[in-house]
N, C-alpha and C. Protein backbone atom coordinates (compact mmCIF):
# COMPACT_ATOMS: atom_id res chain seq x y z
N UNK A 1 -148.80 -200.36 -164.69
CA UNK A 1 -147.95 -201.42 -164.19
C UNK A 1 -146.80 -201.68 -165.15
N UNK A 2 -147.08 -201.90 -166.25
CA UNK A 2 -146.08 -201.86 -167.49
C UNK A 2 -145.26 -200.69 -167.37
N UNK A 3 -145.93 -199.75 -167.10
CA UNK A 3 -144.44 -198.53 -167.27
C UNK A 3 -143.54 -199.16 -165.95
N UNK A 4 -144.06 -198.98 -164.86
CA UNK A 4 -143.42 -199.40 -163.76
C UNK A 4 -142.40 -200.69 -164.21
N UNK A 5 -142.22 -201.43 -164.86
CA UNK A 5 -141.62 -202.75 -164.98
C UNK A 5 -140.88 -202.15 -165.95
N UNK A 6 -141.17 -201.37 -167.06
CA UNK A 6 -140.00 -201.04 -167.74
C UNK A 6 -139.14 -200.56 -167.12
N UNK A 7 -139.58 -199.36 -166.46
CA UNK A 7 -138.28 -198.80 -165.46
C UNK A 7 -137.46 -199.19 -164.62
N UNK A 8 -137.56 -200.14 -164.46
CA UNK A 8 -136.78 -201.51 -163.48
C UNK A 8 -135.98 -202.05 -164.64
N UNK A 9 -135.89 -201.94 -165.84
CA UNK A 9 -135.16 -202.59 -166.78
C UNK A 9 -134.30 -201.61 -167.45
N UNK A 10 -134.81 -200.33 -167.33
CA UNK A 10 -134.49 -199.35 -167.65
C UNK A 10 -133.16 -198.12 -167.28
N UNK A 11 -133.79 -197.82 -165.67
CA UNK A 11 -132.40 -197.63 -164.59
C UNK A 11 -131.48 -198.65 -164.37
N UNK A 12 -130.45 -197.87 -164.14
CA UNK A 12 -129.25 -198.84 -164.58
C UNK A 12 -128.36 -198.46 -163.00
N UNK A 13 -127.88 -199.55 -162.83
CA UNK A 13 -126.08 -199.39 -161.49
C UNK A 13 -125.18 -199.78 -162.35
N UNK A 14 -124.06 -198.98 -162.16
CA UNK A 14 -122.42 -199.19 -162.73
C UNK A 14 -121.84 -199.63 -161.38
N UNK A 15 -121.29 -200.22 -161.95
CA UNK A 15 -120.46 -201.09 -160.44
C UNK A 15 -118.84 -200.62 -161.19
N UNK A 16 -118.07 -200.65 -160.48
CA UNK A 16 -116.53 -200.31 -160.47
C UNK A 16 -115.74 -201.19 -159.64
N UNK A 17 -114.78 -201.88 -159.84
CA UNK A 17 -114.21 -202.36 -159.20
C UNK A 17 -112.77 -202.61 -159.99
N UNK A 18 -111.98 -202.44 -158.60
CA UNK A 18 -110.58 -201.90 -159.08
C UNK A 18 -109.61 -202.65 -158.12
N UNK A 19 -108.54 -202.41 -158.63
CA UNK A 19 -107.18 -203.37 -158.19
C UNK A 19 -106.18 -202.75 -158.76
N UNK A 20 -105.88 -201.70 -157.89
CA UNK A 20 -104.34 -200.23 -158.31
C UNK A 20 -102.90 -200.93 -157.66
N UNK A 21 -102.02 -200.67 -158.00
CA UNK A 21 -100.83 -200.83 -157.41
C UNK A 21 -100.57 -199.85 -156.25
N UNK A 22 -100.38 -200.45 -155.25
CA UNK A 22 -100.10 -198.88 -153.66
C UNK A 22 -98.60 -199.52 -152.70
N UNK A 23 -97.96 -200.21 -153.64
CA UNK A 23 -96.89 -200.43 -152.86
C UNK A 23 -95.82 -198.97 -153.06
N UNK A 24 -95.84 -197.76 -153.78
CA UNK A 24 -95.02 -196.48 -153.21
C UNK A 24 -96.30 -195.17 -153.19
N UNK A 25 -95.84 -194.57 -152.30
CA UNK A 25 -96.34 -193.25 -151.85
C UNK A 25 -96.92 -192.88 -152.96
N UNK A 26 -96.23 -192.72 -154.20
CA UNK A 26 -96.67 -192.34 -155.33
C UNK A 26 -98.56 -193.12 -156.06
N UNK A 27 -97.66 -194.61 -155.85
CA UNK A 27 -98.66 -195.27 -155.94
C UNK A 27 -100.28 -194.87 -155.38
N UNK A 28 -99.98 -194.91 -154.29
CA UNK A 28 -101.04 -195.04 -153.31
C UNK A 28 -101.77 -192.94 -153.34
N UNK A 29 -100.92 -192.47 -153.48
CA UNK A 29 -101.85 -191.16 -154.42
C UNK A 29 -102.74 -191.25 -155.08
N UNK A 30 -101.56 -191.85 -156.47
CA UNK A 30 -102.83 -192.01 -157.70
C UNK A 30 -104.00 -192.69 -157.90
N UNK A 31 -104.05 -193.90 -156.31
CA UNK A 31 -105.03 -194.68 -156.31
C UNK A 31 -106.06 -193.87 -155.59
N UNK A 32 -105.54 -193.46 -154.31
CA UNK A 32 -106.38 -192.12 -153.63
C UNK A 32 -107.09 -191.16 -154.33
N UNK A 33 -106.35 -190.72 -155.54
CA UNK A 33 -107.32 -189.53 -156.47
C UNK A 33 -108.01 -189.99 -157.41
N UNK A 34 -107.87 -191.43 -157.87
CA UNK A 34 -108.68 -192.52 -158.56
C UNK A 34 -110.25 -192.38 -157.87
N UNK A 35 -110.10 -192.72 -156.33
CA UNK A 35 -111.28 -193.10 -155.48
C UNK A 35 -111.86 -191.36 -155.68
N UNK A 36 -111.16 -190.09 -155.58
CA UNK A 36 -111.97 -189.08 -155.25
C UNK A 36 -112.80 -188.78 -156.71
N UNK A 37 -112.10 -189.69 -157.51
CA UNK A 37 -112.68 -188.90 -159.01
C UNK A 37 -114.02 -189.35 -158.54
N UNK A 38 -113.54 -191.10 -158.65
CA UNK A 38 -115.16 -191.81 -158.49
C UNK A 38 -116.03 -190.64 -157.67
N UNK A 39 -115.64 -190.66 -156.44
CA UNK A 39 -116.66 -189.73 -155.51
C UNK A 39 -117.53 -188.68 -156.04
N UNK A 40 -116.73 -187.65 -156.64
CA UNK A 40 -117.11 -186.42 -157.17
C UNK A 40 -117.91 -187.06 -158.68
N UNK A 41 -117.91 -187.89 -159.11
CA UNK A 41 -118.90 -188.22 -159.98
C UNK A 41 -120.24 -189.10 -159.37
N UNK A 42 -120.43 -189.14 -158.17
CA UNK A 42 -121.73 -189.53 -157.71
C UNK A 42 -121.65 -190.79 -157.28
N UNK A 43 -120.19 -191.41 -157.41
CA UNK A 43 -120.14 -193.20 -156.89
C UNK A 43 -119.95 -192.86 -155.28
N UNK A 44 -120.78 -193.89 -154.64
CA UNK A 44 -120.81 -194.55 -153.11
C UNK A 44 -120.04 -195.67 -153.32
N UNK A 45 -118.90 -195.79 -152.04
CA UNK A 45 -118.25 -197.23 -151.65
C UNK A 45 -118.70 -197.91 -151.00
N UNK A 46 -119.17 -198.97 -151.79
CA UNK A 46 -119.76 -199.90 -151.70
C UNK A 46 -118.92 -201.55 -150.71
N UNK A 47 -117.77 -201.09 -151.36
CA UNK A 47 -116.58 -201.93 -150.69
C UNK A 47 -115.10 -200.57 -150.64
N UNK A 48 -113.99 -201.23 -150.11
CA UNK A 48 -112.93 -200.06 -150.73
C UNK A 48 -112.48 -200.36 -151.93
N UNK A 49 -112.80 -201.24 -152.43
CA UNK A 49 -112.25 -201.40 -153.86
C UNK A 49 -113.53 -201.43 -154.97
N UNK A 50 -114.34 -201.65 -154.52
CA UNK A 50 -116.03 -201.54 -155.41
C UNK A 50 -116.67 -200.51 -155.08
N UNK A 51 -117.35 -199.49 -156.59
CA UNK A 51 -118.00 -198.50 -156.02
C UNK A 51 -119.13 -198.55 -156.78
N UNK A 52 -119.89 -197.93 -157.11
CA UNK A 52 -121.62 -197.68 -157.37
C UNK A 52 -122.06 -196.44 -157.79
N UNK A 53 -123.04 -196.55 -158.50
CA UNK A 53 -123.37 -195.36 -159.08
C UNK A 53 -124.86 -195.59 -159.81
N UNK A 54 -125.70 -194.64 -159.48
CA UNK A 54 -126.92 -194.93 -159.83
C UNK A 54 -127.11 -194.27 -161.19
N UNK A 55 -127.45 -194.55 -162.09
CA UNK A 55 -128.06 -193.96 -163.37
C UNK A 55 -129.37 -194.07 -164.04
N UNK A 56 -129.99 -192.78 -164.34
CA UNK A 56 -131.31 -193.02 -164.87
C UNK A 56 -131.63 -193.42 -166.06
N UNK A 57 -130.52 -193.66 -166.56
CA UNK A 57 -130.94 -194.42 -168.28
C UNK A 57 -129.70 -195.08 -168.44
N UNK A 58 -129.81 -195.64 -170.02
CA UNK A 58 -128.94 -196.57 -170.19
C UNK A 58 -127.50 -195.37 -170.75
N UNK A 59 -127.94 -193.71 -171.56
CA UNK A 59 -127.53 -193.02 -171.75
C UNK A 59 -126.56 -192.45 -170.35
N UNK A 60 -127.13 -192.12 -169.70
CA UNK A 60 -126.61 -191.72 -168.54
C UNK A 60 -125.14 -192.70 -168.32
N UNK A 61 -125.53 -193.87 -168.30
CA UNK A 61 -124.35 -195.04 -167.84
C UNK A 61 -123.34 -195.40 -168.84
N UNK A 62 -123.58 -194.24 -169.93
CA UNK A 62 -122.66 -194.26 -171.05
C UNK A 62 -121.57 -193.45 -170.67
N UNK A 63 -122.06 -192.37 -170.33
CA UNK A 63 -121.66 -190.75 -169.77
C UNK A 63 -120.79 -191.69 -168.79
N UNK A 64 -120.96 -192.03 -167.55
CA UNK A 64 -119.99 -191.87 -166.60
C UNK A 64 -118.96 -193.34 -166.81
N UNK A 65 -119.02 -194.19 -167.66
CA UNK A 65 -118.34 -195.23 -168.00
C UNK A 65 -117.12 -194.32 -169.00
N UNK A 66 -117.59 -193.27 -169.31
CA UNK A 66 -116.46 -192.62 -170.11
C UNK A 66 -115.67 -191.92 -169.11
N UNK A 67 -116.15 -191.54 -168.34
CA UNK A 67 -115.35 -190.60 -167.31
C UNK A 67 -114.37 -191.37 -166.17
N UNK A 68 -115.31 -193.12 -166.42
CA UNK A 68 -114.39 -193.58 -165.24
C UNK A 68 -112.99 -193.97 -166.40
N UNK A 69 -113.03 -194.19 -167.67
CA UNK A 69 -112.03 -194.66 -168.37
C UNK A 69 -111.15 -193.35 -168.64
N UNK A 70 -111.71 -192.02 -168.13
CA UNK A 70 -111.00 -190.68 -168.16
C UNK A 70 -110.34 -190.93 -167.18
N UNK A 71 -110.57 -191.17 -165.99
CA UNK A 71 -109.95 -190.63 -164.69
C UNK A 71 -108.97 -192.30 -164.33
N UNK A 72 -108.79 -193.35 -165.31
CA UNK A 72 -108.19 -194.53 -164.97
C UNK A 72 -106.73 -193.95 -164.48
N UNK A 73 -105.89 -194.40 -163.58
CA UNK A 73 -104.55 -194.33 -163.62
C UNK A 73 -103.87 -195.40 -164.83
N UNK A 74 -102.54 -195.01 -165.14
CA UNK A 74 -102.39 -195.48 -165.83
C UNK A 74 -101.78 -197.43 -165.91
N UNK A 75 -101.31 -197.71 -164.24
CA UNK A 75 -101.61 -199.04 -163.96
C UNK A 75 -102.72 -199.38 -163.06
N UNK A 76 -102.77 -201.01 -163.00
CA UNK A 76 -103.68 -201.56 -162.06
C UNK A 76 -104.80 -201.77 -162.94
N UNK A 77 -106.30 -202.75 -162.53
CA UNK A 77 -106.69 -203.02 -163.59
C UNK A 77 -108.35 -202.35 -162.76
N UNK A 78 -109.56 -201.95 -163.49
CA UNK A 78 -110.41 -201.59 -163.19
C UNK A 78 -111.49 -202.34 -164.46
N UNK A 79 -112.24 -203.03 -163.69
CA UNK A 79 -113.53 -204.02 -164.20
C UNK A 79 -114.66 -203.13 -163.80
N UNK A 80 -115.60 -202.54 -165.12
CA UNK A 80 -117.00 -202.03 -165.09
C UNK A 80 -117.92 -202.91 -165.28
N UNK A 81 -119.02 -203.22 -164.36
CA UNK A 81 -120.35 -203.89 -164.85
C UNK A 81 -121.51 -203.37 -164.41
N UNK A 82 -122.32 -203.20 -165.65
CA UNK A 82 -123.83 -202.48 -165.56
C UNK A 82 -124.59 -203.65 -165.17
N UNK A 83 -125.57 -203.55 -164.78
CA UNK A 83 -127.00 -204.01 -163.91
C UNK A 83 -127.75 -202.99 -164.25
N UNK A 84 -129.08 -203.91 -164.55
CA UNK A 84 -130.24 -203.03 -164.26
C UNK A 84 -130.76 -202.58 -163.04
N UNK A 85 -132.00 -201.94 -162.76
CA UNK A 85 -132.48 -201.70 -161.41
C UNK A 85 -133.15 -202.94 -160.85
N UNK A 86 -133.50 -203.73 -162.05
CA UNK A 86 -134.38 -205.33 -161.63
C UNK A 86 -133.17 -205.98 -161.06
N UNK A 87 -132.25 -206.10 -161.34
CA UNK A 87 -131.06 -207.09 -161.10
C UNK A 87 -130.15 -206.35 -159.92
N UNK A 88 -130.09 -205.37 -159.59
CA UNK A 88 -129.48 -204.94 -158.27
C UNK A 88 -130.67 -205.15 -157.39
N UNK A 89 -132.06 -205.12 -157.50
CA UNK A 89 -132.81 -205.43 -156.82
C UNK A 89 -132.97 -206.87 -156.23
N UNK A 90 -131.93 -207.53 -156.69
CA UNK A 90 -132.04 -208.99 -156.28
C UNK A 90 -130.90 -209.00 -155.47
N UNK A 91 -129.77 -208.12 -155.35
CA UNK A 91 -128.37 -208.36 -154.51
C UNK A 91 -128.89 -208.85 -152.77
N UNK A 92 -128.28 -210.37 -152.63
CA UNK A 92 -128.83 -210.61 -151.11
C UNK A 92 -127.27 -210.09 -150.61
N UNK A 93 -127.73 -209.65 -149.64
CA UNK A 93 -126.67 -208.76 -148.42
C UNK A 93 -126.84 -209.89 -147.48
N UNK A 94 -125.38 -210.71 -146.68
CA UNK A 94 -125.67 -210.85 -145.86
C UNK A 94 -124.60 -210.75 -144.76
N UNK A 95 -125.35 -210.60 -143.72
CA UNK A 95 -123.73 -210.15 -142.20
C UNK A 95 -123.58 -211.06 -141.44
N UNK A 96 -122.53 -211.15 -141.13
CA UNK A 96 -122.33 -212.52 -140.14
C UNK A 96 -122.41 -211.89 -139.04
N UNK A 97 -122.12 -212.61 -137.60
CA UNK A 97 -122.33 -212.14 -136.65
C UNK A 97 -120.72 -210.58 -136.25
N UNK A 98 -121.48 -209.60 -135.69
CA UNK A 98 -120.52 -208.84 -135.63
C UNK A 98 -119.03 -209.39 -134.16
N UNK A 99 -117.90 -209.04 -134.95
CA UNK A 99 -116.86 -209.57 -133.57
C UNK A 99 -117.14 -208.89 -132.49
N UNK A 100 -116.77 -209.22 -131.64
CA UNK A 100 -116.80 -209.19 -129.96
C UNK A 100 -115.38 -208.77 -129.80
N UNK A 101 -115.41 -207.39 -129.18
CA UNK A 101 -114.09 -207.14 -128.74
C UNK A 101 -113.76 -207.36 -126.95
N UNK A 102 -112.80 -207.73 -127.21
CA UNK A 102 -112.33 -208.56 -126.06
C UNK A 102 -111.97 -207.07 -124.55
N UNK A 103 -113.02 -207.62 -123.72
CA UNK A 103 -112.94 -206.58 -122.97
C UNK A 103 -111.76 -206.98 -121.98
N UNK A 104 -111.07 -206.10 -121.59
CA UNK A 104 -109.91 -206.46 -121.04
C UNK A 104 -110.13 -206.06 -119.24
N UNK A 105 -109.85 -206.78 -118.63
CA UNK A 105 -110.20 -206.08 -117.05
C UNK A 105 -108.88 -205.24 -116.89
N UNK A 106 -109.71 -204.08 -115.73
CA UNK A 106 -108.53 -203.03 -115.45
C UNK A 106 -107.60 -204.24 -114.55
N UNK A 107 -106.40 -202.99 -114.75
CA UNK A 107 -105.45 -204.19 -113.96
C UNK A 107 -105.12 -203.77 -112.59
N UNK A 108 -105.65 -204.95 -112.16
CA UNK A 108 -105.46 -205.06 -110.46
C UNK A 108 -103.42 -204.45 -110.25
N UNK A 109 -103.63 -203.27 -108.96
CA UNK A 109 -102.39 -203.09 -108.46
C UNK A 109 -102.38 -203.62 -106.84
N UNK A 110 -101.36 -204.76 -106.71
CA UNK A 110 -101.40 -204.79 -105.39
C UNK A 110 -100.03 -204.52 -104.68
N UNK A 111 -100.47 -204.06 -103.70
CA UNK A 111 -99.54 -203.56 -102.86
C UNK A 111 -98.89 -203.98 -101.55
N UNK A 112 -97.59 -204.55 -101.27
CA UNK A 112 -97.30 -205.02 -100.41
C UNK A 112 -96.88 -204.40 -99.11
C-alpha cells in the first residue's frame, strides 16, 4: 500500500500554458510550431492554450521542462506548473449544459 501512495507523489503532470502574440501571419506560425513542438514531445491539449504531459518521475519532468524552454518563441509569455499524480487526481471537471443549436425550419415557398 505504501509503495502505491508513494507513486501518487511520485508521477508527476507538467501543465503548459501559454499566451503568444498571433496578431501577423508570422506571428501566428511561430505560435503554431510552438503547439507542434509541445505535441511531438508527448503533450495533449488540454485547452488551446494549456497543454499536459505525463511524466514518470520527478527526473523525467526535468527533461521536458528543458525542452519546453528550448522550443519557447522568442515573445509571448509561457507559465510551467508541475503537479503530482495525487494532485491532478483531484482536478474536478465540470460541463455545463451543452448549447442547442437553433434548428432552423426549411423555408416555406409559396406560390401564387
Amino acid at each position: 500500500m505504501s509503495e502505491c501512495r508513494l507513486n501518487a507523489y511520485r508521477i508527476m503532470w507538467l501543465f503548459v500554458f501559454f499566451d503568444l502574440p498571433v496578431t501577423t501571419k508570422r506571428e501566428r506560425k511561430i505560435a503554431s510550431d510552438f503547439r507542434k513542438d509541445l505535441l511531438k514531445d508527448g503533450f495533449v491539449m488540454m485547452q488551446f492554450s494549456v497543454y499536459i504531459r505525463h511524466c514518470a518521475s520527478y527526473e523525467s519532468l526535468v527533461v521536458h521542462k528543458k525542452r519546453v524552454k528550448i522550443a519557447m518563441p522568442i515573445t509571448g509569455k509561457i507559465s510551467m506548473l508541475a503537479v503530482t499524480d495525487k494532485q491532478y487526481g483531484e482536478i474536478e471537471t465540470i460541463f455545463g449544459k451543452a448549447a442547442k443549436k437553433e434548428i432552423k425550419a426549411p423555408i416555406q415557398l409559396e406560390f401564387f
